[in-house]
C-alpha atoms as a PDB file:
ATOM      1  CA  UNK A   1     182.436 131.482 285.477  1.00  0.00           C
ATOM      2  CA  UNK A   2     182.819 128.114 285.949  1.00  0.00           C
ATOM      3  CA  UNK A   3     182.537 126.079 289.094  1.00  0.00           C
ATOM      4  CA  UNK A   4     185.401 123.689 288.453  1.00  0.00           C
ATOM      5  CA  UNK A   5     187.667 126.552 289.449  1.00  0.00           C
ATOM      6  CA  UNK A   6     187.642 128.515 292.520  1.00  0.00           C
ATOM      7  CA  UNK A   7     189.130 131.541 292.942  1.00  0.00           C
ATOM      8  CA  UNK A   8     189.586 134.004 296.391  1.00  0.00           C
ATOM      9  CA  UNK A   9     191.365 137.172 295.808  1.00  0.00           C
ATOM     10  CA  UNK A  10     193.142 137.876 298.931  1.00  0.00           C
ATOM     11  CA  UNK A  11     194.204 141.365 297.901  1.00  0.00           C
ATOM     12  CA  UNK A  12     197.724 141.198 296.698  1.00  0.00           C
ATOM     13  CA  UNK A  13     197.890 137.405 296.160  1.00  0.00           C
ATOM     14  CA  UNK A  14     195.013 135.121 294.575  1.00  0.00           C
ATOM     15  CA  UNK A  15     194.043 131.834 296.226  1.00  0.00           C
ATOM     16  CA  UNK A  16     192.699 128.993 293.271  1.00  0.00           C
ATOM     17  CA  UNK A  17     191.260 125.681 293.638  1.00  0.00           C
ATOM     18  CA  UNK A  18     190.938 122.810 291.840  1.00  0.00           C
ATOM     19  CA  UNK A  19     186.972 121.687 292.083  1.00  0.00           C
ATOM     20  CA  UNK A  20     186.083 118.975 290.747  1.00  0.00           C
ATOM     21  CA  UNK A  21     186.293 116.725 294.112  1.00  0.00           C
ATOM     22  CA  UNK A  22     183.916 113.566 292.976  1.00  0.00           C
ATOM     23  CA  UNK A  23     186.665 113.305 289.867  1.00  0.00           C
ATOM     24  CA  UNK A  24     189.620 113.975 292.317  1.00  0.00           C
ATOM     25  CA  UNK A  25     189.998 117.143 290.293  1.00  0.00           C
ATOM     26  CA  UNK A  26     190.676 115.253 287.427  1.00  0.00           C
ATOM     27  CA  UNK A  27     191.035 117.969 284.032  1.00  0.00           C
ATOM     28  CA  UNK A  28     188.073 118.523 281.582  1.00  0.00           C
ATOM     29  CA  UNK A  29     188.229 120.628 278.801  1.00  0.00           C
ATOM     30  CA  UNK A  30     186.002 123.188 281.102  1.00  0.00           C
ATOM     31  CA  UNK A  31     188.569 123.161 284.324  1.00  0.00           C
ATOM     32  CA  UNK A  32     191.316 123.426 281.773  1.00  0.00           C
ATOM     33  CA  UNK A  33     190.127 126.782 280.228  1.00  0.00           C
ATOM     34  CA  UNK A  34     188.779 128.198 283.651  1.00  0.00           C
ATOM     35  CA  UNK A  35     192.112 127.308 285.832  1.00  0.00           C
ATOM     36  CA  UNK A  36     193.942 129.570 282.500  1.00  0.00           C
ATOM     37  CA  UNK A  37     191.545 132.454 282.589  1.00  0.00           C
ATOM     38  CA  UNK A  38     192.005 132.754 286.759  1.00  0.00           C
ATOM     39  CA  UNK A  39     195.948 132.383 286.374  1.00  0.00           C
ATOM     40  CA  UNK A  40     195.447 135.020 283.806  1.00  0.00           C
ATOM     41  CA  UNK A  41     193.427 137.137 285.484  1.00  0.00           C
ATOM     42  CA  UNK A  42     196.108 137.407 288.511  1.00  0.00           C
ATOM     43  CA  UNK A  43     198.590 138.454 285.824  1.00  0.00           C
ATOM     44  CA  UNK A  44     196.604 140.805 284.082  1.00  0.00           C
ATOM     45  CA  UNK A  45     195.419 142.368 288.037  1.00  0.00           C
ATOM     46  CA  UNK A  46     198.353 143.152 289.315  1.00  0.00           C
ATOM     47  CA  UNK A  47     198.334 139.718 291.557  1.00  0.00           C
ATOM     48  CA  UNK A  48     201.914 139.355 293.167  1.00  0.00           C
ATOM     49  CA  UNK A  49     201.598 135.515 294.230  1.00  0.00           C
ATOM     50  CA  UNK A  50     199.404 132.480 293.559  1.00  0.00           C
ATOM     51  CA  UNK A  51     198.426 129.851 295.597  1.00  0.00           C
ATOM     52  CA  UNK A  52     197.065 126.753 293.429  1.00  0.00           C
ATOM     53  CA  UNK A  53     195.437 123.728 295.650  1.00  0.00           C
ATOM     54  CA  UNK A  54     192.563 120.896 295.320  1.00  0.00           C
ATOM     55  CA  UNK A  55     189.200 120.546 296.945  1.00  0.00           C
ATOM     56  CA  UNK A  56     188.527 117.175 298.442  1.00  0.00           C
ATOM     57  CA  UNK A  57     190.453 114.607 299.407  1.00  0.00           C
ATOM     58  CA  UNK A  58     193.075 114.930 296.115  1.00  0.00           C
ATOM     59  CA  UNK A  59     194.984 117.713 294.503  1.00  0.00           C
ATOM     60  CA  UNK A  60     194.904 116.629 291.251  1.00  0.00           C
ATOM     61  CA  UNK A  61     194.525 112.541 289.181  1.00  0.00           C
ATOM     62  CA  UNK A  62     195.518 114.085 285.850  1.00  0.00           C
ATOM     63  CA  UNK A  63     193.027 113.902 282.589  1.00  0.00           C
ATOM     64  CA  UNK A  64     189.823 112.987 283.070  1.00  0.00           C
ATOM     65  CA  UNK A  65     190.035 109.676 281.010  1.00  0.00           C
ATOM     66  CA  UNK A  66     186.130 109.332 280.399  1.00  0.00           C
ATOM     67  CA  UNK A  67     186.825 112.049 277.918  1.00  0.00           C
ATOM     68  CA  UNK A  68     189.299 110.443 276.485  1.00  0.00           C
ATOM     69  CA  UNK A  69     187.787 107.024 276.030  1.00  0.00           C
ATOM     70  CA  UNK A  70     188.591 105.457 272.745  1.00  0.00           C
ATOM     71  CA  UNK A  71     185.868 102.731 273.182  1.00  0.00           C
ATOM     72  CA  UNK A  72     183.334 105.561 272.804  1.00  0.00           C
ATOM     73  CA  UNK A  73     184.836 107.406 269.728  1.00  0.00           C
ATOM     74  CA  UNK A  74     185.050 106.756 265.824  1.00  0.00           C
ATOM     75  CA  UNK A  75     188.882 106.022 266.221  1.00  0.00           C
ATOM     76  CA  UNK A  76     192.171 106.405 268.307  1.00  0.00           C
ATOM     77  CA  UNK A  77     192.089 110.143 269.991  1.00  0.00           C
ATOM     78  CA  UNK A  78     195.207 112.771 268.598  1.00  0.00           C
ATOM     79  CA  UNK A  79     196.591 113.151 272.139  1.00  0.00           C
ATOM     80  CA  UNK A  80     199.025 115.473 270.785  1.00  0.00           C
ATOM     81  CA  UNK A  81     196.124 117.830 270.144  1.00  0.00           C
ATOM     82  CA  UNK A  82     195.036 117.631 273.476  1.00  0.00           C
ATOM     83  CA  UNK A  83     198.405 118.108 274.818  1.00  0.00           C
ATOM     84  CA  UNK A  84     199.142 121.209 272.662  1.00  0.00           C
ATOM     85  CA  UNK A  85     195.708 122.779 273.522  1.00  0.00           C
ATOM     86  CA  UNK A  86     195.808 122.181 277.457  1.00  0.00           C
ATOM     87  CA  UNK A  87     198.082 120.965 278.997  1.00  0.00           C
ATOM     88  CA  UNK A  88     201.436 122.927 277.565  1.00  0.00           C
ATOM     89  CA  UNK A  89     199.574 126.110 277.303  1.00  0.00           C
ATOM     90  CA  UNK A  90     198.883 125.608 280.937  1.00  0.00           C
ATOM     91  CA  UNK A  91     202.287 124.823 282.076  1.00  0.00           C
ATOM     92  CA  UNK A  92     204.193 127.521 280.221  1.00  0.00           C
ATOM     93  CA  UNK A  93     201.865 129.971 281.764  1.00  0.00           C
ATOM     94  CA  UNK A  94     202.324 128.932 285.099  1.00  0.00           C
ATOM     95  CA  UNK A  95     206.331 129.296 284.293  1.00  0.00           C
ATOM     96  CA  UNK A  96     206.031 132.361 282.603  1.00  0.00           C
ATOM     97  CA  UNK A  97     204.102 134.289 285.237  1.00  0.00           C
ATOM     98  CA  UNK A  98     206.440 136.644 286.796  1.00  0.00           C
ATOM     99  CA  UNK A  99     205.601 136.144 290.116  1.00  0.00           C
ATOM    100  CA  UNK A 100     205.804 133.445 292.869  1.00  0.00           C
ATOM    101  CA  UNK A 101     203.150 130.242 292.314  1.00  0.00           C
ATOM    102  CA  UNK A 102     202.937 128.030 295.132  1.00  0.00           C
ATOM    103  CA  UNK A 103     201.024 124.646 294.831  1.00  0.00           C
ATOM    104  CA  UNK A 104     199.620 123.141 298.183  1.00  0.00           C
ATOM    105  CA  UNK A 105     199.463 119.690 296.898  1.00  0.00           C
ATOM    106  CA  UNK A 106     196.587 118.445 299.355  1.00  0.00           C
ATOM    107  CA  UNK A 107     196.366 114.690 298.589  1.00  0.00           C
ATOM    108  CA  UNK A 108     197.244 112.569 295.347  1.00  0.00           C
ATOM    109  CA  UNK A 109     198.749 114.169 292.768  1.00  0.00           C
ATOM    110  CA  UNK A 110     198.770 111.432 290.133  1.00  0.00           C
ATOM    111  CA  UNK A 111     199.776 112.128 286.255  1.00  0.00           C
ATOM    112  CA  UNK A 112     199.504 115.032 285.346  1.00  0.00           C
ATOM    113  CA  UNK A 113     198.490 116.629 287.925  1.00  0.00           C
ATOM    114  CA  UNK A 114     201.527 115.819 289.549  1.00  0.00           C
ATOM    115  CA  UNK A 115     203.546 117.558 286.713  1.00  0.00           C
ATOM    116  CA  UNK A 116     201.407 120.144 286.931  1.00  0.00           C
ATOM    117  CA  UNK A 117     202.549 120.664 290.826  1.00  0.00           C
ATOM    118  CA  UNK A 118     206.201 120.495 289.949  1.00  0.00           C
ATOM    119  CA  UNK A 119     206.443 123.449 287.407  1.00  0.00           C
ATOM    120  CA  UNK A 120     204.358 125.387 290.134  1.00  0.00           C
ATOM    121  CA  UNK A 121     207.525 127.696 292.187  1.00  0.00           C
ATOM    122  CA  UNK A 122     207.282 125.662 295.354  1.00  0.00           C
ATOM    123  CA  UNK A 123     205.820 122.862 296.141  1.00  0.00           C
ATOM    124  CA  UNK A 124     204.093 122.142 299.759  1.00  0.00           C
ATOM    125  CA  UNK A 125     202.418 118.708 300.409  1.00  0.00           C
ATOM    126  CA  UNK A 126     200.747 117.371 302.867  1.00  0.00           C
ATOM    127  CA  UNK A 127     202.542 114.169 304.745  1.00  0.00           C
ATOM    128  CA  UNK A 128     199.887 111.979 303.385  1.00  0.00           C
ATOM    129  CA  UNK A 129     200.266 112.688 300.177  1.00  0.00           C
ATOM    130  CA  UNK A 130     201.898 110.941 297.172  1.00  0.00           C
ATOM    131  CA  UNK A 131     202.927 111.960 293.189  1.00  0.00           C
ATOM    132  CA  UNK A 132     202.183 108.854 290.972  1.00  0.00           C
ATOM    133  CA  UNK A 133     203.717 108.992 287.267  1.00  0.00           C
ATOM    134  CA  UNK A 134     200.474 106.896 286.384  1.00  0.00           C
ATOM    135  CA  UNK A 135     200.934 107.117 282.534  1.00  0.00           C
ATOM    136  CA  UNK A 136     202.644 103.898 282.587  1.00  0.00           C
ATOM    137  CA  UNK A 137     199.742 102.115 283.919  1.00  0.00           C
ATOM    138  CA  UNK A 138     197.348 103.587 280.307  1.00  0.00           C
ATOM    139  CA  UNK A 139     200.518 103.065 277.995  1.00  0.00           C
ATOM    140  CA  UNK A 140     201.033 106.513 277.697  1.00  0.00           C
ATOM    141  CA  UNK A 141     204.514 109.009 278.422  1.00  0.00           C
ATOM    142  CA  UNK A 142     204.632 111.797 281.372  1.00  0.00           C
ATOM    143  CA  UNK A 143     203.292 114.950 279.829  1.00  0.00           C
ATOM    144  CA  UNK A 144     202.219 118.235 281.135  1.00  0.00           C
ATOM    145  CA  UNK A 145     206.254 118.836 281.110  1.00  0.00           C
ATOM    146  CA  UNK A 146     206.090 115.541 283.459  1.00  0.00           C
ATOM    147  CA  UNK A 147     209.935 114.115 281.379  1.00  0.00           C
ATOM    148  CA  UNK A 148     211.635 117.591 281.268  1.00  0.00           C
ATOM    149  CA  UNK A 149     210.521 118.499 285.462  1.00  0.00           C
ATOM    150  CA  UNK A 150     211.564 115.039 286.799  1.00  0.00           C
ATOM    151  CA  UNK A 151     214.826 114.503 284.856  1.00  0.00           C
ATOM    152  CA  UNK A 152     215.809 118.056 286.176  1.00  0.00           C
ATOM    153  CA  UNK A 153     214.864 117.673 289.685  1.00  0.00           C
ATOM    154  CA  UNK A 154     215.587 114.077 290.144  1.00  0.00           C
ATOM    155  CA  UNK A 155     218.606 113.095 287.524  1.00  0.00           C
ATOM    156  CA  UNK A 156     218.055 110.474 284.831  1.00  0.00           C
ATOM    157  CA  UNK A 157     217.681 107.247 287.042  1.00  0.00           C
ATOM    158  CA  UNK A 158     215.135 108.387 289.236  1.00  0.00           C
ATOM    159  CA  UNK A 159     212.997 110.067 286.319  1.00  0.00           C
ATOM    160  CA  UNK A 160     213.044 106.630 284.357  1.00  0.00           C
ATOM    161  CA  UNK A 161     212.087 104.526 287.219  1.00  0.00           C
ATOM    162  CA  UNK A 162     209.393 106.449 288.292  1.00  0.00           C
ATOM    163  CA  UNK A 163     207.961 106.803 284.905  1.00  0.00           C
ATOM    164  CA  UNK A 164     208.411 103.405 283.732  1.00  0.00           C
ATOM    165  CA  UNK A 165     207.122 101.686 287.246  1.00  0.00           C
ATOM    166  CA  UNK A 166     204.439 104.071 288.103  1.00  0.00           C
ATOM    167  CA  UNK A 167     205.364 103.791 291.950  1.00  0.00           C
ATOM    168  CA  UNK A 168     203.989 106.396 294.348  1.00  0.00           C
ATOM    169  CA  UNK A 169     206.103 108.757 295.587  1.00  0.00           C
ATOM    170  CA  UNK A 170     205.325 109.944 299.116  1.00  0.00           C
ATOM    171  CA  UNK A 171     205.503 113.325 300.008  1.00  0.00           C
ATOM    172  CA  UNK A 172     208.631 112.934 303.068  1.00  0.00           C
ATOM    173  CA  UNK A 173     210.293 111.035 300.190  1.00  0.00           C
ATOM    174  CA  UNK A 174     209.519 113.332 297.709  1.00  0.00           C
ATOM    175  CA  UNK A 175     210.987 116.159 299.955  1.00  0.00           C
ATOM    176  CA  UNK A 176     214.187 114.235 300.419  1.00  0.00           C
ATOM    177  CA  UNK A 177     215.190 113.668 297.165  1.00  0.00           C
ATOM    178  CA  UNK A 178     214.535 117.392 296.313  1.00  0.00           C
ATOM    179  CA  UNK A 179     211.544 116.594 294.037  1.00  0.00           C
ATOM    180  CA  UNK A 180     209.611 119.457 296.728  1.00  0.00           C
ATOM    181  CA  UNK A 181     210.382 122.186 298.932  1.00  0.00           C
ATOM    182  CA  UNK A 182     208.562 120.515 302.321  1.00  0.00           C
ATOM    183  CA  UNK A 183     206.037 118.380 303.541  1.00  0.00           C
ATOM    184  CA  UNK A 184     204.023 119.601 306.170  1.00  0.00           C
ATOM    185  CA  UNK A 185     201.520 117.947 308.495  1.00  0.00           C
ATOM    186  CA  UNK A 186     198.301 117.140 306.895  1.00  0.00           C
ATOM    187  CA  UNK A 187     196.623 119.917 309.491  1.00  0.00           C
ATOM    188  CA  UNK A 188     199.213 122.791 308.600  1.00  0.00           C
ATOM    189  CA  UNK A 189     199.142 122.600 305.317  1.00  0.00           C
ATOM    190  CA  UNK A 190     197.074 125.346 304.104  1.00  0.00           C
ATOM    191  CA  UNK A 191     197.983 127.640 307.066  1.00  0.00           C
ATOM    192  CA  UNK A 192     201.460 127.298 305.864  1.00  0.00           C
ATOM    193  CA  UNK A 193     200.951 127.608 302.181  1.00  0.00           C
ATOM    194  CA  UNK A 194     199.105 130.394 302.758  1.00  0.00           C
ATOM    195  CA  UNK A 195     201.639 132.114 305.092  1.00  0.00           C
ATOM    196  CA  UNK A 196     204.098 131.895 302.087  1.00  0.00           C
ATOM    197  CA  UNK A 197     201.739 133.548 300.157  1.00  0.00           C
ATOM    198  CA  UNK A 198     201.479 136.116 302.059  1.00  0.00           C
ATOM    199  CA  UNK A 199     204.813 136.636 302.343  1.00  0.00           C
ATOM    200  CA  UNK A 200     205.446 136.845 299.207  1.00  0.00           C
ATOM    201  CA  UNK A 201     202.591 139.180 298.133  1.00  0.00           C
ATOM    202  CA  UNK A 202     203.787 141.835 300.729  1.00  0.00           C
ATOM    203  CA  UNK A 203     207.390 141.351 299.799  1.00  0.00           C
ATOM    204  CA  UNK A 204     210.488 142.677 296.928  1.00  0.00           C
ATOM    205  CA  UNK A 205     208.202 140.739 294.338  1.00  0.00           C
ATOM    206  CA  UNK A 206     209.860 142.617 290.646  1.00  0.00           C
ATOM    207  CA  UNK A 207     213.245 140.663 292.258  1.00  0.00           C
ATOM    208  CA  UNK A 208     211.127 138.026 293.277  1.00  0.00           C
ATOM    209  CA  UNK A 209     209.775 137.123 289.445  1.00  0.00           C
ATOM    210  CA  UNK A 210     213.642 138.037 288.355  1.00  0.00           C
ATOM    211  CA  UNK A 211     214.849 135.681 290.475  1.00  0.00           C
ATOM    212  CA  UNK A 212     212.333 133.568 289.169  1.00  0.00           C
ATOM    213  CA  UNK A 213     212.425 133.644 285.377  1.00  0.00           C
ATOM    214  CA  UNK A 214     216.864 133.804 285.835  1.00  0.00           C
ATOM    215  CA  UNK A 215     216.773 130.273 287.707  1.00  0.00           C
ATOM    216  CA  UNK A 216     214.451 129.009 284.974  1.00  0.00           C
ATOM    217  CA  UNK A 217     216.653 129.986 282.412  1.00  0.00           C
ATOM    218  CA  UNK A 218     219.891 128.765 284.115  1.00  0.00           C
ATOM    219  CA  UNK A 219     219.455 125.077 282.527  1.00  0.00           C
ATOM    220  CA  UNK A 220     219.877 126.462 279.142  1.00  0.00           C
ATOM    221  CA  UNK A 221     221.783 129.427 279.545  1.00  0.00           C
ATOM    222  CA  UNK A 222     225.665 129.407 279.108  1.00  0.00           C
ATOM    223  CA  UNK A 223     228.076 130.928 282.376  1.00  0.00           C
ATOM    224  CA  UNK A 224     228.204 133.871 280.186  1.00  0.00           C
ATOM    225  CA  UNK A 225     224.977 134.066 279.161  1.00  0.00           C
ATOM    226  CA  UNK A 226     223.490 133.502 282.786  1.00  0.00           C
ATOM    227  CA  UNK A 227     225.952 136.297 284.043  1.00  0.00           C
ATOM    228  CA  UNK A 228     224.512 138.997 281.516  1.00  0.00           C
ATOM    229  CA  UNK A 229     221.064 137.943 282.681  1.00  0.00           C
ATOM    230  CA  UNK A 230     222.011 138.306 286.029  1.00  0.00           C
ATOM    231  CA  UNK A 231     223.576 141.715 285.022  1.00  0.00           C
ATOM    232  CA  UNK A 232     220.102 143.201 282.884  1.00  0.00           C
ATOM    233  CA  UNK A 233     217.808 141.207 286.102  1.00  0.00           C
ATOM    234  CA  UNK A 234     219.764 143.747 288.656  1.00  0.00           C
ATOM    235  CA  UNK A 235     219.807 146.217 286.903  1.00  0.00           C
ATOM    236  CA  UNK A 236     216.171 146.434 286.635  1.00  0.00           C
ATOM    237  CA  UNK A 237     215.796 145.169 290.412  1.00  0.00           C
ATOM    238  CA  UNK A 238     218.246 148.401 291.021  1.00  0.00           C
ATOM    239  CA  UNK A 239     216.029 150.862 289.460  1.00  0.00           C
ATOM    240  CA  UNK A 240     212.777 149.384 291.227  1.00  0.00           C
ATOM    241  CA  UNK A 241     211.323 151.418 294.133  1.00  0.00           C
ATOM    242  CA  UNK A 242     211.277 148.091 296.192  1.00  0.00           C
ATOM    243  CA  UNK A 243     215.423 148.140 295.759  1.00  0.00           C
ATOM    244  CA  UNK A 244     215.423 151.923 297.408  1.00  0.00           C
ATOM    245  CA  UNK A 245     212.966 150.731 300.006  1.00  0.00           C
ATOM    246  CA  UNK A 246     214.613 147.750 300.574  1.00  0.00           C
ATOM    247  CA  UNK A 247     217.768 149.458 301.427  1.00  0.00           C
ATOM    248  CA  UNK A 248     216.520 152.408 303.830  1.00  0.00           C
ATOM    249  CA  UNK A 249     214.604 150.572 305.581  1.00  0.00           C
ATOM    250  CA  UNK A 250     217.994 147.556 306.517  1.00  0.00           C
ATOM    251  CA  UNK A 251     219.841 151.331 307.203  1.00  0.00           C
ATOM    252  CA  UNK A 252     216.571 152.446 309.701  1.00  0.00           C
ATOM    253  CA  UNK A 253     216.527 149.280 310.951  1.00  0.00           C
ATOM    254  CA  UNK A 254     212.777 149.191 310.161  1.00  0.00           C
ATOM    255  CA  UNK A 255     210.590 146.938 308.045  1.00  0.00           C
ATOM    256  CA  UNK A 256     210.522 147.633 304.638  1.00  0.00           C
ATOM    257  CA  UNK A 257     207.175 148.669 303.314  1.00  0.00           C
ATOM    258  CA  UNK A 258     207.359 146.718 299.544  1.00  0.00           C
ATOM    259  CA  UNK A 259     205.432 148.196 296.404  1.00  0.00           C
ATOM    260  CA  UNK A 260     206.050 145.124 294.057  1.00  0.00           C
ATOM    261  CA  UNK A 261     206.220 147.593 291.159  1.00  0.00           C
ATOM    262  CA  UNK A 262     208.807 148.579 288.636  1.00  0.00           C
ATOM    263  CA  UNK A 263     210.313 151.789 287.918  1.00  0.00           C
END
């Protein structure tokens, strides 16, 4: 396996890390295939949370750009095939795992890295940290879902100026204008992130990924149509063992012992 992933299996939820920390965990082709095969790997093992972070001083500066350096190839690079091979295979994974992905953004998250964070769940950074739309700054557009995440979470004005000017976005900011769930002091960070993980790994987690998957779909989905999901979503939750669990132990007054599986 390689190194430029690291993965710790903490029983029910799996803790990965970005590793490249003299490149500020900036993506190679390598990282980009091992961070998939770990994600996948929590899916296919019965994982009920992730926790995605960086080693170093950085959570993530994007693409590696020495691979990508047109003054040492035959011609002008296809982007788009990089993009299609990488980075939205990556992203649509993260979105379609049917579970709770936290990202404990640990330093700079610059490009797309930083797009990378936001289609994570939730989003914890540390108070020194910042999210830098750098594509500007190489003539280039936000990828790695980087237009769709910030015109969503931030409206129209805000996703243009930060594309366009490339300013850093510190973490209280980015917290304020609902861009995150929290920032967190530098020194709680992982403790916290981790915490949540937990939580979520011991917790109601087939209505967790419903809950997941019927929020996603909510920007495309019709009233009626998000109602009928809503509808099929409990009805599944209903027949779950965590639903019957859920509700004897509230009438015991006890604390509910979760399975995370479906009926």
């Amino acid at each position: 396996m390689s190194d430029t992933i690291l993965a710790q299996n903490h029983g029910e939820w799996v803790e990965i890390t970005l590793n490249r920390p003299d490149r500020l965990n900036s993506f190679n082709d390598e990282m980009h295939l091992a961070l998939r095969a770990e994600l996948e790997a929590a899916r296919d093992n019965g994982a009920r949370a992730v926790l995605l972070t960086g080693s170093g001083r950085g959570f993530c500066a994007g693409q590696d750009l020495g691979d990508r350096d047109p003054s040492k190839m035959d011609g002008p690079p296809d982007l788009s095939v990089t993009i299609n091979t990488f980075y939205a295979p990556l992203v649509k994974l993260i979105r379609s795992l049917e579970m709770p992905v936290i990202c404990a953004v640990n330093g700079v998250a610059a490009g797309a890295g930083a797009n990378i964070a936001l289609c994570c769940d939730i989003v914890l950074a540390a108070e020194s940290a910042k999210f830098i739309q750098s594509f500007a700054n190489v003539g280039l557009v936000p990828d790695a879902g980087g237009t769709w995440s910030l015109t969503r979470l931030l409206g129209e004005a805000r996703a243009k100026a930060l594309a366009l000017t490339a300013e850093p976005v510190l973490a209280p900011q980015a917290a304020d204008w609902g861009m995150i769930w929290k920032a967190v002091p530098d020194a709680d960070l992982m403790s916290t992130a981790r915490a949540m993980a937990e939580k979520f790994a011991s917790g109601p987690t087939v209505g967790l990924g419903l809950t997941k998957m019927a929020i996603q779909a909510a920007g495309t989905n019709s009233f009626d149509e998000q109602l009928t999901l809503e509808a099929l979503s409990q009805k599944t939750c209903g027949e779950s063992p965590d639903y019957a669990e859920g509700v004897s132990a509230f009438l015991q007054k006890r604390k509910p012992n979760y399975s995370g599986k479906k009926a």
